[in-house]
Protein backbone atom coordinates (compact mmCIF):
# COMPACT_ATOMS: atom_id res chain seq x y z
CA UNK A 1 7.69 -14.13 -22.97
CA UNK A 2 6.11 -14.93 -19.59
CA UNK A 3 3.51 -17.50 -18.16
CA UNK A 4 1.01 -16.23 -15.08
CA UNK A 5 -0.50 -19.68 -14.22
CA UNK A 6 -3.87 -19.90 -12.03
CA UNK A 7 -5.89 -22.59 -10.69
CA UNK A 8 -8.95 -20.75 -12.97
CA UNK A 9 -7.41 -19.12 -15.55
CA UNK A 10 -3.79 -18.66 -17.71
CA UNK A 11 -2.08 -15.98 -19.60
CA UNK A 12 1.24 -15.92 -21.60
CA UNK A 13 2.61 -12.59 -22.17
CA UNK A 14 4.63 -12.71 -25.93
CA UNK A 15 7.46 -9.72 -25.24
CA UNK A 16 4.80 -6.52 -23.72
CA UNK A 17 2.95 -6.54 -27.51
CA UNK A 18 0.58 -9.50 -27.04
CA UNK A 19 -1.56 -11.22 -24.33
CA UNK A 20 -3.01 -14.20 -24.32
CA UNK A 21 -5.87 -14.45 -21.66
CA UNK A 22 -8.09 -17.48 -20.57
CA UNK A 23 -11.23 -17.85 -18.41
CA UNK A 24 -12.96 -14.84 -19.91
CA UNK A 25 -16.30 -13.81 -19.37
CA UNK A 26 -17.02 -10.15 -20.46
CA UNK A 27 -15.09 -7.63 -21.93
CA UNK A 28 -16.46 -4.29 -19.24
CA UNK A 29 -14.15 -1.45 -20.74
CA UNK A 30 -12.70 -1.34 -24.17
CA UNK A 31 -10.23 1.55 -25.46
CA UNK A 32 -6.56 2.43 -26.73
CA UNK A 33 -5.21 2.83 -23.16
CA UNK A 34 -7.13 0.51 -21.07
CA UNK A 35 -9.12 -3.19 -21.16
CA UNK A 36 -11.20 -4.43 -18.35
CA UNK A 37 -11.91 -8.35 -18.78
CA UNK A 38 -13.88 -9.99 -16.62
CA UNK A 39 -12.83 -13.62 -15.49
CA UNK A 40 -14.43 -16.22 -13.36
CA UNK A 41 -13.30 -14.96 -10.25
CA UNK A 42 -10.75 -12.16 -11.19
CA UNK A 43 -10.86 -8.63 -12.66
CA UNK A 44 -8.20 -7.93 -15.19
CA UNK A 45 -7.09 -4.66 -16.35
CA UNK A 46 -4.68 -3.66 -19.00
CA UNK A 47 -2.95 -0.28 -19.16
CA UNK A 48 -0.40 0.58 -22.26
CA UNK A 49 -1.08 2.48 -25.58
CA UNK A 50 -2.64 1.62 -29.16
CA UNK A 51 -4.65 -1.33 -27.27
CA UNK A 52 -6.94 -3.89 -29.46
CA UNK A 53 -8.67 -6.80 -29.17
CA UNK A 54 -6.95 -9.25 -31.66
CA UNK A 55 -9.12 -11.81 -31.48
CA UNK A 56 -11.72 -13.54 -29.25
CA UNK A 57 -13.12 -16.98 -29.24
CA UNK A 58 -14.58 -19.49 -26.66
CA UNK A 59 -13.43 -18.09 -23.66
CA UNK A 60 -9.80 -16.52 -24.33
CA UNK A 61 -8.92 -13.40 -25.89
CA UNK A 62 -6.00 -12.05 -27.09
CA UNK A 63 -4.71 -8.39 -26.95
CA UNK A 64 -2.44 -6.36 -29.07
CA UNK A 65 -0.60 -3.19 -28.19
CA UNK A 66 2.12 -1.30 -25.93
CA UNK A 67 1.34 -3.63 -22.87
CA UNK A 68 2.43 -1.17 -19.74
CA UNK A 69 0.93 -2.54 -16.91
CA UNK A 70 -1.46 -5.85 -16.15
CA UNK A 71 -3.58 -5.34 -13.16
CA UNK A 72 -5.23 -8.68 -11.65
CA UNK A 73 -7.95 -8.23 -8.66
CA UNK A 74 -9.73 -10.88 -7.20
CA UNK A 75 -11.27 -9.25 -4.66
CA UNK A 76 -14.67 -10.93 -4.39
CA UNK A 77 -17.11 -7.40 -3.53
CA UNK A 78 -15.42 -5.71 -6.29
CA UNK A 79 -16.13 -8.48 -9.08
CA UNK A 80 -19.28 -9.01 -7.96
CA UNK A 81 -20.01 -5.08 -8.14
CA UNK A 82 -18.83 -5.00 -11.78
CA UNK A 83 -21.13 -7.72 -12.46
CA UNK A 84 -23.82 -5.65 -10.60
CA UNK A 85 -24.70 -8.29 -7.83
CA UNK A 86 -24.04 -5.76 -5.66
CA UNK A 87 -25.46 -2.25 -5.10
CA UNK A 88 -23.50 0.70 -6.04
């Protein structure tokens, strides 16, 4: 099990099957191998096998699945282009 702690947001990682996230706003890509959720101010991507969304409420979600990789990019042009404030 393993805690990332942020200023705007928190996730607990329950041994690579399940992830907790907090701070979401939008769900932008949804399949087996990869989840995009949108945060406040990050970009978080999920890469692994036989992903699903096991439940989401208020502003967390939690994900099921063969967790490989968790991506986190807080690059501000890039959220805001996923968000569409900016032009492609």
């Amino acid at each position: 099990m393993g805690n990332i702690i942020h200023e705007s947001y928190h996730i607990l990682i329950e041994n690579g099957k399940k992830i907790l996230i907090s701070d979401c706003k939008k769900i932008l890509e949804y399949s087996p191998e990869c989840i995009k959720i949108l945060l406040s101010k990050e970009l978080i991507t999920l890469i692994g096998e036989n992903l699903s969304l096991y439940d989401f409420f208020g502003n967390e979600v939690q994900v099921s699945g063969n967790i490989k990789a968790l991506e986190i990019l807080s690059d501000s042009d890039a959220i805001k282009k996923q968000r569409g404030e900016l032009s492609k």
